[in-house]
N, C-alpha and C. Protein backbone atom coordinates (compact mmCIF):
# COMPACT_ATOMS: atom_id res chain seq x y z
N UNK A 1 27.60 2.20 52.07
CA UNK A 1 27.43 3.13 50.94
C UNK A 1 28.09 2.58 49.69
N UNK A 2 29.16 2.31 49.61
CA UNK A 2 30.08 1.48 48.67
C UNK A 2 29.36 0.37 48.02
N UNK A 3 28.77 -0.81 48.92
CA UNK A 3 27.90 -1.97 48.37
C UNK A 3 26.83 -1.64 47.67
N UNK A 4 26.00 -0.48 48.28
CA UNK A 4 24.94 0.52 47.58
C UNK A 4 25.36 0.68 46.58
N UNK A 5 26.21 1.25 46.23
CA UNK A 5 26.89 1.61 45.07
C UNK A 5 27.20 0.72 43.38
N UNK A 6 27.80 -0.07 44.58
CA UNK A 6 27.98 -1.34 43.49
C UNK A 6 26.80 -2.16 43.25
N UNK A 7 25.90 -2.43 44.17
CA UNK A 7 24.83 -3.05 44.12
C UNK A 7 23.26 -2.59 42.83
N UNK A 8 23.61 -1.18 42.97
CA UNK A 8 23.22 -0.02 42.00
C UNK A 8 23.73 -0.46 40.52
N UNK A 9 25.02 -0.29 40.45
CA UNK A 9 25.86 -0.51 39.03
C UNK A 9 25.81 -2.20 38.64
N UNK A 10 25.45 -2.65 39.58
CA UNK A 10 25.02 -4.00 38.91
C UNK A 10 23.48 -4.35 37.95
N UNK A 11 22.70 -3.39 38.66
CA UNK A 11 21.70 -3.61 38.48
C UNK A 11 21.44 -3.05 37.14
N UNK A 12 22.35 -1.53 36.85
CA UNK A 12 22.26 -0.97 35.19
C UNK A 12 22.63 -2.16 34.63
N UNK A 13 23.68 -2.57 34.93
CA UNK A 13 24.63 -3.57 33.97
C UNK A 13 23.19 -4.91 33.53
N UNK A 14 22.85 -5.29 34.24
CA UNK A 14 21.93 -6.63 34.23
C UNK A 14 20.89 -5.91 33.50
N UNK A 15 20.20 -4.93 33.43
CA UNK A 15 19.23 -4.43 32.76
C UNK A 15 19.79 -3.80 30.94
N UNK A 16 20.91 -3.64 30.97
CA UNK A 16 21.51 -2.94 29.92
C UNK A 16 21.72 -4.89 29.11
N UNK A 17 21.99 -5.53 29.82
CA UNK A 17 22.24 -6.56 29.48
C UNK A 17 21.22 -7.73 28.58
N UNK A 18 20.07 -7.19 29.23
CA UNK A 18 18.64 -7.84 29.23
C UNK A 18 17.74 -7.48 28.62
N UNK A 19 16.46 -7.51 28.94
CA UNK A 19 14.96 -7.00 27.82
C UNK A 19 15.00 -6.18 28.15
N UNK A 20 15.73 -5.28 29.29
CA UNK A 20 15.56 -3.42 29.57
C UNK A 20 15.63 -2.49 28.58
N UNK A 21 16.72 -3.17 28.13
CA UNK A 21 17.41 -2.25 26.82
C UNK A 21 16.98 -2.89 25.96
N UNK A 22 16.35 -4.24 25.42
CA UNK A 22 15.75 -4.12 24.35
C UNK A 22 14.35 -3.37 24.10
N UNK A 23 13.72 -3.52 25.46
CA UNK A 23 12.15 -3.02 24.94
C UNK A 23 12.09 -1.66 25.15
N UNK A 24 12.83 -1.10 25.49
CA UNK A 24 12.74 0.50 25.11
C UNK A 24 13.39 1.15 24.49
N UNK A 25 13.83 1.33 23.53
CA UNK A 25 15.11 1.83 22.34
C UNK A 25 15.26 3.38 23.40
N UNK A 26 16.07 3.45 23.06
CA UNK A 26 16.43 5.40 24.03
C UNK A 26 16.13 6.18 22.96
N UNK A 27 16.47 5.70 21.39
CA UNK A 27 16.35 6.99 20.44
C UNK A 27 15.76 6.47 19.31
N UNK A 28 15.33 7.29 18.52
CA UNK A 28 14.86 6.95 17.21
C UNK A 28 15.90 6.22 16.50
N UNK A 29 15.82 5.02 15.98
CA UNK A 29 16.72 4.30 14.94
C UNK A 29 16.16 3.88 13.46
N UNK A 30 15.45 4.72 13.24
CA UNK A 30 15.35 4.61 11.66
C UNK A 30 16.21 6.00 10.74
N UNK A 31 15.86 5.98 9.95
CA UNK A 31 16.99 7.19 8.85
C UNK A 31 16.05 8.41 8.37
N UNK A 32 16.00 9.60 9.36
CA UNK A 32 15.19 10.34 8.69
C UNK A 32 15.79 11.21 7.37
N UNK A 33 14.72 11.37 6.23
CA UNK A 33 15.50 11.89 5.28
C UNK A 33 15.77 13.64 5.10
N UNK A 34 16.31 13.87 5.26
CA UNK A 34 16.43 15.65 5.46
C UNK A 34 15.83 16.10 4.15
N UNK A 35 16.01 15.38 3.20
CA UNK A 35 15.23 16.10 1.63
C UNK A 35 13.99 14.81 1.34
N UNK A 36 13.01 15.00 1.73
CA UNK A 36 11.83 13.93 1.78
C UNK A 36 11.84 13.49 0.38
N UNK A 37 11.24 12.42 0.27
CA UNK A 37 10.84 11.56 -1.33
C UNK A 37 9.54 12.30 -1.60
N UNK A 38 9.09 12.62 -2.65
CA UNK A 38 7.75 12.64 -2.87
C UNK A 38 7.26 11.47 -3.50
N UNK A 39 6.04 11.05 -2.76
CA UNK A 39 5.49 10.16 -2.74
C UNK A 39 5.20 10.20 -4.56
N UNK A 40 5.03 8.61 -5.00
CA UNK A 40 4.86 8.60 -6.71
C UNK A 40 3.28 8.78 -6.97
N UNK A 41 2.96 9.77 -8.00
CA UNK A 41 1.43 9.56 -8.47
C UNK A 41 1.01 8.36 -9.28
N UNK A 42 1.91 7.29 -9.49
CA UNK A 42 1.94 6.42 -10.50
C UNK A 42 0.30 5.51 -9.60
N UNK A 43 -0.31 5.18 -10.14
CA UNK A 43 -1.69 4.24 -9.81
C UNK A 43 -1.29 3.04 -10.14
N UNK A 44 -1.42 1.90 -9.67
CA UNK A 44 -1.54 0.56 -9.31
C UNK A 44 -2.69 0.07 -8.86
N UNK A 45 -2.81 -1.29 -8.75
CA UNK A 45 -4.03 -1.87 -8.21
C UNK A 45 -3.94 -2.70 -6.99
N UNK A 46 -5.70 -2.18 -5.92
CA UNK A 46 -4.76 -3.07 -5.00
C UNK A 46 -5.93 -4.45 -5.17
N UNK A 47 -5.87 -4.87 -3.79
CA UNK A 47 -6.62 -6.05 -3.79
C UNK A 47 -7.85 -6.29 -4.19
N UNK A 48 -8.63 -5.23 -4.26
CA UNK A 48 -10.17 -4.60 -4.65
C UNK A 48 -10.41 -4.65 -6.38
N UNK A 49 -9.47 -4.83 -6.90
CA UNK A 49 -9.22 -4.27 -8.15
C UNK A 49 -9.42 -2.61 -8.58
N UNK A 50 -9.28 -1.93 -7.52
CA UNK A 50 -9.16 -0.59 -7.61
C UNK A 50 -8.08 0.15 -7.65
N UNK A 51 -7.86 1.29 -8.61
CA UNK A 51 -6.74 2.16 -8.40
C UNK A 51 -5.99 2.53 -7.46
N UNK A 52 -5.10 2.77 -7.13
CA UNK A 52 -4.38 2.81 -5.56
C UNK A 52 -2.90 3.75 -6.10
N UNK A 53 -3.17 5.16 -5.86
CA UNK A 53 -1.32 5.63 -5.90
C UNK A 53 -1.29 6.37 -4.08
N UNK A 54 0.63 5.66 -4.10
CA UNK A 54 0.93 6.19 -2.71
C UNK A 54 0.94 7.81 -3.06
N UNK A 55 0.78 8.82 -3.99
CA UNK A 55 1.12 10.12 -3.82
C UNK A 55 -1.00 10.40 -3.19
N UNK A 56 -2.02 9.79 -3.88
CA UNK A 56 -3.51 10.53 -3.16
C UNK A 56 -3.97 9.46 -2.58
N UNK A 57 -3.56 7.94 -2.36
CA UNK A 57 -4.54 7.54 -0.87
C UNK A 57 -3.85 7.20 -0.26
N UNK A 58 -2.70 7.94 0.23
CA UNK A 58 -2.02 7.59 1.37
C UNK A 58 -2.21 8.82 2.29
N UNK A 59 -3.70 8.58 2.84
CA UNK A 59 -4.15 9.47 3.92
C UNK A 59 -4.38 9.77 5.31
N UNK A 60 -3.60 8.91 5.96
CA UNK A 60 -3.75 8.68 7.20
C UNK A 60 -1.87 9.20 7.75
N UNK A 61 -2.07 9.83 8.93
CA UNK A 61 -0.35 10.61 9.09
C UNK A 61 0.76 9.65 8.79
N UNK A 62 1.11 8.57 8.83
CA UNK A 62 2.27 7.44 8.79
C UNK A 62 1.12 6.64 7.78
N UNK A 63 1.77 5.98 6.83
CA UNK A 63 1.91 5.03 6.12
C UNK A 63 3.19 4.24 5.74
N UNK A 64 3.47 2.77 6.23
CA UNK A 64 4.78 2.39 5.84
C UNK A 64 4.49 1.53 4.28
N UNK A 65 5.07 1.32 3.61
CA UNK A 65 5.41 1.24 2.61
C UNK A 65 6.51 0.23 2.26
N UNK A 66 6.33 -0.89 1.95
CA UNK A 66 7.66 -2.46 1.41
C UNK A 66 7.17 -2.36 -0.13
N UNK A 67 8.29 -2.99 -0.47
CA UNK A 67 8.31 -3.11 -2.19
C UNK A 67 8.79 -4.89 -1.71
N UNK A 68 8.05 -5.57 -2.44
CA UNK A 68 8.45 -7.71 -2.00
C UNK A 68 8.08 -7.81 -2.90
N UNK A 69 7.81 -9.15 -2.74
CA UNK A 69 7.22 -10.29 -3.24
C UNK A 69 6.45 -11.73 -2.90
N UNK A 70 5.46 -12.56 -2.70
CA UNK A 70 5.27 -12.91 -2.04
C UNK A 70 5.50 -14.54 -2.16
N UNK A 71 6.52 -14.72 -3.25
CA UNK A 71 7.01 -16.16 -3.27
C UNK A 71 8.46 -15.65 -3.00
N UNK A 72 9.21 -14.41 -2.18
CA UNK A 72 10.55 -14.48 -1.18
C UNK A 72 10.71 -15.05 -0.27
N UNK A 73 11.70 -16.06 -0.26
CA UNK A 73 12.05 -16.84 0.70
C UNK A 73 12.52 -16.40 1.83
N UNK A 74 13.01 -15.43 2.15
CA UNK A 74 13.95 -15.02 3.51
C UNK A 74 13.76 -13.60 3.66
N UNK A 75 14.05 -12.23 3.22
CA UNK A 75 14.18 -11.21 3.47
C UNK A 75 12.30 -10.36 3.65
N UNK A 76 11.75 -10.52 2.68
CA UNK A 76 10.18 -10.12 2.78
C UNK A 76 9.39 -10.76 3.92
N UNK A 77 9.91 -11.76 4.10
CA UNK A 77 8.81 -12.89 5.01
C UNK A 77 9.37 -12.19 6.46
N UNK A 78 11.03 -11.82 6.77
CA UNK A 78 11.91 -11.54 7.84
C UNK A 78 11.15 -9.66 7.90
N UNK A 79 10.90 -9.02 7.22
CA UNK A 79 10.85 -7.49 7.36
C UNK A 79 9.15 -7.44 7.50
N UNK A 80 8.32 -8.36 6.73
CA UNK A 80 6.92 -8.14 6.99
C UNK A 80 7.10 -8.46 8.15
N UNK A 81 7.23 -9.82 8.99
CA UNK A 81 6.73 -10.29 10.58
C UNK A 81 7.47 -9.19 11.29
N UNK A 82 8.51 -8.74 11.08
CA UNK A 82 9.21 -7.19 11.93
C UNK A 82 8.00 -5.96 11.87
N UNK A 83 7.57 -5.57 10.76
CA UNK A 83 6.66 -4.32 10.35
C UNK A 83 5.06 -5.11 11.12
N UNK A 84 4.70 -6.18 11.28
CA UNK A 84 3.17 -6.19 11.46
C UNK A 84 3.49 -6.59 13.45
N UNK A 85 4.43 -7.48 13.57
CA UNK A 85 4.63 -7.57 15.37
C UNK A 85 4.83 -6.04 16.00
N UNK A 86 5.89 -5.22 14.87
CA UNK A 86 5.72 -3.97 15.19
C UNK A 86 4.58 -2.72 15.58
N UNK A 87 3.61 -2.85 14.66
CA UNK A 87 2.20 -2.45 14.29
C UNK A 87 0.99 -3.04 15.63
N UNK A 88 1.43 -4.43 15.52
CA UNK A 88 0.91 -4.98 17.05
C UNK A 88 1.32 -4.53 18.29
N UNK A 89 2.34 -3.98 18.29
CA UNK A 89 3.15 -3.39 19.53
C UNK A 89 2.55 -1.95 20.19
N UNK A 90 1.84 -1.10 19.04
CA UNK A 90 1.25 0.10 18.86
C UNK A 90 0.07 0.28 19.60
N UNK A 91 -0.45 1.20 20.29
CA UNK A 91 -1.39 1.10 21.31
C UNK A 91 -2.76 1.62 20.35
N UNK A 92 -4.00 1.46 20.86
CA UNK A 92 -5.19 1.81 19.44
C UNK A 92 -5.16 2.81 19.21
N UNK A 93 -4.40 3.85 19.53
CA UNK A 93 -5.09 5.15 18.74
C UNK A 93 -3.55 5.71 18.22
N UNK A 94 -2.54 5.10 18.50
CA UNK A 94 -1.23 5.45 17.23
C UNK A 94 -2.04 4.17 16.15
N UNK A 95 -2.53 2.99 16.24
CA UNK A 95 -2.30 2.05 15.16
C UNK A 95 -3.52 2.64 14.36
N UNK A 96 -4.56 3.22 14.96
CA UNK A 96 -5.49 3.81 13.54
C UNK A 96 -4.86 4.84 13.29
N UNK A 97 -3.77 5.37 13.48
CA UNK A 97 -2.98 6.38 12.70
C UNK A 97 -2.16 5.98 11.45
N UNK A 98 -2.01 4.53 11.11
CA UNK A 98 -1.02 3.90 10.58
C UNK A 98 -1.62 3.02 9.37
N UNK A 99 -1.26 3.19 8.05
CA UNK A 99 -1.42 2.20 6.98
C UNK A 99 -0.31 1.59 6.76
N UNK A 100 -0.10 0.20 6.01
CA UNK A 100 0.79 -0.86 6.10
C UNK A 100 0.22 -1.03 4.04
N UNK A 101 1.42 -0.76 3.77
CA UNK A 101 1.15 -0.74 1.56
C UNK A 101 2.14 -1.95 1.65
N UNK A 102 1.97 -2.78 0.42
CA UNK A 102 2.59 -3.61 0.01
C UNK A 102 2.69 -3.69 -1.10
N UNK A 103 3.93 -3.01 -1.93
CA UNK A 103 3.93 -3.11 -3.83
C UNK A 103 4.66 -4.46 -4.00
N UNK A 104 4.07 -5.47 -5.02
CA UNK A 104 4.25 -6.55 -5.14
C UNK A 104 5.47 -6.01 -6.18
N UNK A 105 7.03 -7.00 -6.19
CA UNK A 105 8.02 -6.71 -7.68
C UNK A 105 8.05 -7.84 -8.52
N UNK A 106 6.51 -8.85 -8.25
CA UNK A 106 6.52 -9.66 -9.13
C UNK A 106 4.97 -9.96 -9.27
N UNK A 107 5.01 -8.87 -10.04
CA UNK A 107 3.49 -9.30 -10.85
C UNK A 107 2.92 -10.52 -11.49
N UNK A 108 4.08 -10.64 -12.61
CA UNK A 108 3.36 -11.75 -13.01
C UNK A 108 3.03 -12.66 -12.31
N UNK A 109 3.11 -12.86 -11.07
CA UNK A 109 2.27 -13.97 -10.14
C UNK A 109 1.70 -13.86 -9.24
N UNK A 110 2.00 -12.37 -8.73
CA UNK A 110 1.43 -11.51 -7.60
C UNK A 110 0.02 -11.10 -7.94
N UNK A 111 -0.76 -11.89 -8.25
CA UNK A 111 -2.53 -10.59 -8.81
C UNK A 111 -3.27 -10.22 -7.60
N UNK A 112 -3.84 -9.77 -7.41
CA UNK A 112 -5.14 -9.63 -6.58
C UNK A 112 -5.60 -10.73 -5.41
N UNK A 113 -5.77 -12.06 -5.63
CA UNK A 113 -6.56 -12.47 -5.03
C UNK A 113 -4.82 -13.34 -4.00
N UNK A 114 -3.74 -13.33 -4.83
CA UNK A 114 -2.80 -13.88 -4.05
C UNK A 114 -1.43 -12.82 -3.17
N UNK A 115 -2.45 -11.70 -3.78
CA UNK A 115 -1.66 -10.67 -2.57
C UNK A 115 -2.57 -10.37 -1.02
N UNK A 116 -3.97 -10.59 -1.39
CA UNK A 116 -4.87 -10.92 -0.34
C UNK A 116 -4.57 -11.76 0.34
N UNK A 117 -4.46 -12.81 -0.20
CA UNK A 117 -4.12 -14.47 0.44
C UNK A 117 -2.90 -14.43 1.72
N UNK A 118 -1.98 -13.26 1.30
CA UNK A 118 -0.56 -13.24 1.67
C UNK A 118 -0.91 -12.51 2.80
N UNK A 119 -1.12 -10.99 2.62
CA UNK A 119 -1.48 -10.14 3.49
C UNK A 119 -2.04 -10.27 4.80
N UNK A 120 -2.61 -11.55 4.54
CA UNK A 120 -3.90 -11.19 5.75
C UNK A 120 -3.32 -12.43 6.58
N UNK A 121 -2.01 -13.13 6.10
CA UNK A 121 -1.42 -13.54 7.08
C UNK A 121 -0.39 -13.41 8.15
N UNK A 122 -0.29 -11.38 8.02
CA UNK A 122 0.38 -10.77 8.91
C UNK A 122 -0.51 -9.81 9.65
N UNK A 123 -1.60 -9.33 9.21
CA UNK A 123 -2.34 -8.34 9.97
C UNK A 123 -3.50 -7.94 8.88
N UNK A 124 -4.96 -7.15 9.70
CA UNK A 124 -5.78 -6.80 8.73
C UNK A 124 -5.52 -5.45 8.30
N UNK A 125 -6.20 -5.41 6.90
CA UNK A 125 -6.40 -4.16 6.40
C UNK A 125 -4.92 -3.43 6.08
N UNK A 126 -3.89 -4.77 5.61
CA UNK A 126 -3.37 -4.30 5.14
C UNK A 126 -3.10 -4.08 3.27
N UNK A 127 -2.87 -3.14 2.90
CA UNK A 127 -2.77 -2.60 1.31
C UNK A 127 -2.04 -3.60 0.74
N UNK A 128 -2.73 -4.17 -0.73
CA UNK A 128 -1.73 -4.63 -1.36
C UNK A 128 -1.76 -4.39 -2.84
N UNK A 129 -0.84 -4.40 -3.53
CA UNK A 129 -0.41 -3.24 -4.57
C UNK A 129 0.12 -4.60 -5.86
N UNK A 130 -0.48 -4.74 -6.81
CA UNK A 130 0.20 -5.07 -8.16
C UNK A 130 -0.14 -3.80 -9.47
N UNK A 131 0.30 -4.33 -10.53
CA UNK A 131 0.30 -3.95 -11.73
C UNK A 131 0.90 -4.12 -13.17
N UNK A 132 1.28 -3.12 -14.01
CA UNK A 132 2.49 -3.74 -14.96
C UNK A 132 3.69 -3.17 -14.23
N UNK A 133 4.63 -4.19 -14.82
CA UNK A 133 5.94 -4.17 -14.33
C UNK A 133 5.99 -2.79 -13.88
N UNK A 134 6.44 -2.51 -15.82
CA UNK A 134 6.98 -1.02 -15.67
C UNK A 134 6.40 0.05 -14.51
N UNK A 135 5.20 0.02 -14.82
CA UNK A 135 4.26 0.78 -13.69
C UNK A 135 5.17 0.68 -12.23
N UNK A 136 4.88 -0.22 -11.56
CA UNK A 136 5.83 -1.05 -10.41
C UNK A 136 7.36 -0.32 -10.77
N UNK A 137 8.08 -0.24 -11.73
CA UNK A 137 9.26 0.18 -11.43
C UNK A 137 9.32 1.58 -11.22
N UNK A 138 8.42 2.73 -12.09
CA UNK A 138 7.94 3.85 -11.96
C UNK A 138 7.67 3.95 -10.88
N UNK A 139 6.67 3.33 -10.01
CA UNK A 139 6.62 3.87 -8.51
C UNK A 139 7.56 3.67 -7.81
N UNK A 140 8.41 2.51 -7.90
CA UNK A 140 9.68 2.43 -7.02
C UNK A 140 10.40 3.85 -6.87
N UNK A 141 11.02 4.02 -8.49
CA UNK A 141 11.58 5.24 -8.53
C UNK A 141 11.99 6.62 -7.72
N UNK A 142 10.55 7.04 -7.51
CA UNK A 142 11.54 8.38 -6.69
C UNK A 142 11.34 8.16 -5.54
N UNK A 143 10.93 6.84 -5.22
CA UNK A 143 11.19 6.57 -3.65
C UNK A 143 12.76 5.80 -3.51
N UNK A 144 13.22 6.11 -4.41
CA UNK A 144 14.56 5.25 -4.42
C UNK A 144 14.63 3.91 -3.93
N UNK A 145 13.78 3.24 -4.68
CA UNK A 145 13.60 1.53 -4.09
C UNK A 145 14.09 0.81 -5.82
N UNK A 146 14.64 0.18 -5.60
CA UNK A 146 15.29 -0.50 -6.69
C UNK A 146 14.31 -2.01 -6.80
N UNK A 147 13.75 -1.90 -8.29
CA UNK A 147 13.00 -3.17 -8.67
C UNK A 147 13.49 -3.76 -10.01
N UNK A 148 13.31 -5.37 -9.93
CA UNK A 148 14.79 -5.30 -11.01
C UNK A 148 13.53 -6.38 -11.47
N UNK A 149 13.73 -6.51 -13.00
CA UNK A 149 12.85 -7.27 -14.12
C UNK A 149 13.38 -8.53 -13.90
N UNK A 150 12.20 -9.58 -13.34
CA UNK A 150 12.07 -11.10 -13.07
C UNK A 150 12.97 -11.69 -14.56
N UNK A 151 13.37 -12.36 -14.38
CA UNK A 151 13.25 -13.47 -15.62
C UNK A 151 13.37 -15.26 -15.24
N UNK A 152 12.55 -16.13 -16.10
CA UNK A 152 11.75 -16.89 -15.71
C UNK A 152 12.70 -18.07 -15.91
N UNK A 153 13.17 -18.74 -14.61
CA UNK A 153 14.52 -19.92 -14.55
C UNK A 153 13.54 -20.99 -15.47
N UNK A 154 14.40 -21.62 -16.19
CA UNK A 154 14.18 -23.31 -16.61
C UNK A 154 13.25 -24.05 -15.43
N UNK A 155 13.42 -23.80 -13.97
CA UNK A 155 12.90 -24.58 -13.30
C UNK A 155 11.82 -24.46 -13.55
N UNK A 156 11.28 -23.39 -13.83
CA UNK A 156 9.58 -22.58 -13.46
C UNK A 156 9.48 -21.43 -12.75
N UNK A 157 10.79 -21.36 -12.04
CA UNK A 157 10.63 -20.25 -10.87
C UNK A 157 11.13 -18.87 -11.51
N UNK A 158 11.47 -17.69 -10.58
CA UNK A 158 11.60 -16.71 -11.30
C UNK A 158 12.95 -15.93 -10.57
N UNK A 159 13.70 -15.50 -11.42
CA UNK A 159 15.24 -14.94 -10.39
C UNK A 159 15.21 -13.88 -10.67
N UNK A 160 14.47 -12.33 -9.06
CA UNK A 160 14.29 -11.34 -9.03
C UNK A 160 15.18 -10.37 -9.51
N UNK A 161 16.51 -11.33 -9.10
CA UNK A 161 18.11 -10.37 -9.02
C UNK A 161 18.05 -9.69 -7.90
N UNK A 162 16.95 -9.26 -7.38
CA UNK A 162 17.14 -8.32 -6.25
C UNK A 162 16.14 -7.04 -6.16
N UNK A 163 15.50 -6.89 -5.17
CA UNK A 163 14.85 -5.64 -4.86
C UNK A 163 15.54 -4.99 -3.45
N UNK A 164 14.93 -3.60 -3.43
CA UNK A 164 15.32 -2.85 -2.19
C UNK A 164 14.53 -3.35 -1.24
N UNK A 165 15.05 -3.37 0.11
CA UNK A 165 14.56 -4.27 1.09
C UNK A 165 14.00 -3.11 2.40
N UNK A 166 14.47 -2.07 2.03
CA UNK A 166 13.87 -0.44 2.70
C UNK A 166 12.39 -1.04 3.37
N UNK A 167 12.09 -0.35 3.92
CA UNK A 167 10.48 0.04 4.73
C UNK A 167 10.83 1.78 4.33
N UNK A 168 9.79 2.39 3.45
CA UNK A 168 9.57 3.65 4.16
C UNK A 168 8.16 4.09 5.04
N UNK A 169 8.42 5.55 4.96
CA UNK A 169 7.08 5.81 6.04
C UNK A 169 6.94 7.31 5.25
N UNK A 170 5.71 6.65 4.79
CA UNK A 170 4.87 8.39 3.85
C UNK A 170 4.19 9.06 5.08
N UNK A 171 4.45 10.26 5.12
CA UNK A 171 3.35 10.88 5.81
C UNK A 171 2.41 11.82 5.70
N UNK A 172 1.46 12.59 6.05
CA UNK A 172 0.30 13.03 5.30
C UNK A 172 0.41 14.27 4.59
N UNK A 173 1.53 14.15 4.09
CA UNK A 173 1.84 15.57 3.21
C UNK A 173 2.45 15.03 2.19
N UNK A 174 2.10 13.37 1.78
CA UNK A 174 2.16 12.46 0.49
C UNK A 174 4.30 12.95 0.23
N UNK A 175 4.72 12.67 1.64
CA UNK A 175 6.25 12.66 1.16
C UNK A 175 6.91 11.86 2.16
N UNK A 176 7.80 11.22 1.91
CA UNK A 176 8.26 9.77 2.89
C UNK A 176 9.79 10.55 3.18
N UNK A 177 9.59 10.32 4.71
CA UNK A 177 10.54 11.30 5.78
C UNK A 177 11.36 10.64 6.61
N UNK A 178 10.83 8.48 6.25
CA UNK A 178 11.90 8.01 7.26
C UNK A 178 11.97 6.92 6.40
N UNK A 179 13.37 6.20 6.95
CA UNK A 179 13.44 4.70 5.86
C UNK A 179 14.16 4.30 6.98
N UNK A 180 13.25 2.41 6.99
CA UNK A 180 13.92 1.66 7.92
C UNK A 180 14.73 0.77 7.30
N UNK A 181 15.75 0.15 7.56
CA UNK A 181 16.35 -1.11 7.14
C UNK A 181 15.82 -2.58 7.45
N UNK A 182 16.35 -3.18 6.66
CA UNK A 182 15.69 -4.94 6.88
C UNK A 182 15.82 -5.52 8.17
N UNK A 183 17.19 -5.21 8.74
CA UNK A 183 17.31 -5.32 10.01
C UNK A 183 16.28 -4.46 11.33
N UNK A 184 15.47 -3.72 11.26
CA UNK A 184 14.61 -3.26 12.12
C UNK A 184 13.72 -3.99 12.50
N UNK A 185 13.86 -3.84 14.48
CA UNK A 185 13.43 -5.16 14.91
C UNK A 185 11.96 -4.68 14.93
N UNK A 186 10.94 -5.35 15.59
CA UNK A 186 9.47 -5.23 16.08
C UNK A 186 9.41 -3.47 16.56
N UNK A 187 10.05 -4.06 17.79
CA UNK A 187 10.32 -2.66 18.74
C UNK A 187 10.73 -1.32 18.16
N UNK A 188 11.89 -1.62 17.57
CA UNK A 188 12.14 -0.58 17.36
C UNK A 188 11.27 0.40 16.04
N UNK A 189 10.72 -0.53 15.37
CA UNK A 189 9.09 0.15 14.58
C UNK A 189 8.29 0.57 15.28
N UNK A 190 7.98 0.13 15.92
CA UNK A 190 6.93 0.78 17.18
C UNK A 190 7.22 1.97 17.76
N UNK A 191 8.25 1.27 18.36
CA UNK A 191 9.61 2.98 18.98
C UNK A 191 9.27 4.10 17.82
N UNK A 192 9.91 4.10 16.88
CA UNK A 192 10.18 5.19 15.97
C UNK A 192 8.74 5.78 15.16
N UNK A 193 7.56 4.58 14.89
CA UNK A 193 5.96 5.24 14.69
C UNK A 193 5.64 5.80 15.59
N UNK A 194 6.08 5.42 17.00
CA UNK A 194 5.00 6.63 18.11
C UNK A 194 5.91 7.64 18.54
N UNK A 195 7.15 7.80 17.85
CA UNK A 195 7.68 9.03 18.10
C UNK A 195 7.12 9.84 17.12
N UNK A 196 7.36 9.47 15.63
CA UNK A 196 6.52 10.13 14.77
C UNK A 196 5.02 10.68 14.79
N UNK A 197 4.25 10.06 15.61
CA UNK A 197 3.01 10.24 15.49
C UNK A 197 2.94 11.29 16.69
N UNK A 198 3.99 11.51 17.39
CA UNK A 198 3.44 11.77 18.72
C UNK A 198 4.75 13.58 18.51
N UNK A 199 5.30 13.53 17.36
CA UNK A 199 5.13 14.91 17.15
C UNK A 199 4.49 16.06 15.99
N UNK A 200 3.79 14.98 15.25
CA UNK A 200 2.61 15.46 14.62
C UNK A 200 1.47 16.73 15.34
């Protein structure tokens, strides 16, 4: 009975230790917001050259939502492959529940045909969003995403200063109810969309 015992408590331990506990999170680990954002009516353009605001076509129950860029070296490139392996993780009928927006914070190089270019090297049909700056900082706004005005180095290149590195998640009442951090792995996006979807 004793070896049972221990033989038992080894086995939590080795699983707590291992992919047990990574591939099933026990709880929701994103940040739900108790006073929701309302989604911005501000219009942007996406890849189509068509109007696009997250407050009227964000119509499907979950929409996540990044503010990048697509000449970021480390943090955008690290949170998109997290948000689309995540999205892959999703079984077919949570993932047609789910849109994937992308507001570019650097227009001036971000247009149309090179936010396409970008996009479709993490997953299809996903949204992608330029415009004027200001516009772009206006929608950031009451989603509390911080977008800070490029200015253009001697090299050629451009020093953002910094954007918010958030994921949120609008949902179909055009108001965003969860925010993930940069650190959120695959899984645990997956984890926390099919909890969401699955008390809808």
């Amino acid at each position: 009975m004793r070896r049972s015992a221990a033989g038992g408590l080894a086995a939590v331990l080795i699983c707590l230790l291992s992919a047990c506990g990574e591939d099933e999170p026990a709880t929701f680990t994103g940040a739900r917001l108790d006073q929701p954002y309302a989604a911005p009516t501000v219009e942007l353009t996406d890849t189509e050259g068509e109007p696009y605001s997250l407050a009227e076509h964000t119509d499907k129950p979950m929409t996540l939502v990044f503010f990048g860029y697509t000449h970021c070296p480390d943090l955008c490139p690290m949170v998109m492959n997290n948000v689309a392996a995540g999205l892959n993780r999703l079984d077919e009928d949570d993932r047609e529940q789910v849109d994937m927006v992308f507001v570019t914070t650097d227009p001036a190089r971000d247009d149309e045909a090179a936010l396409r270019g970008y996009l479709d090297q993490y997953g299809e049909g996903y949204v992608g969003l330029t415009g004027d700056l200001d516009d772009i900082v206006a929608a950031g706004d009451p989603l509390h995403l911080y977008v800070n005005d490029g200015k253009r180095l001697p090299s050629g290149g451009y020093d953002l200063g910094g954007h918010s590195t958030y994921v949120l998640g609008i949902d179909e009442n055009d108001e965003a109810v969860v925010v993930w951090n940069q650190e959120t792995s695959a899984v645990e996006f997956a984890t926390d969309i099919h909890i969401l979807l699955s008390e809808d």
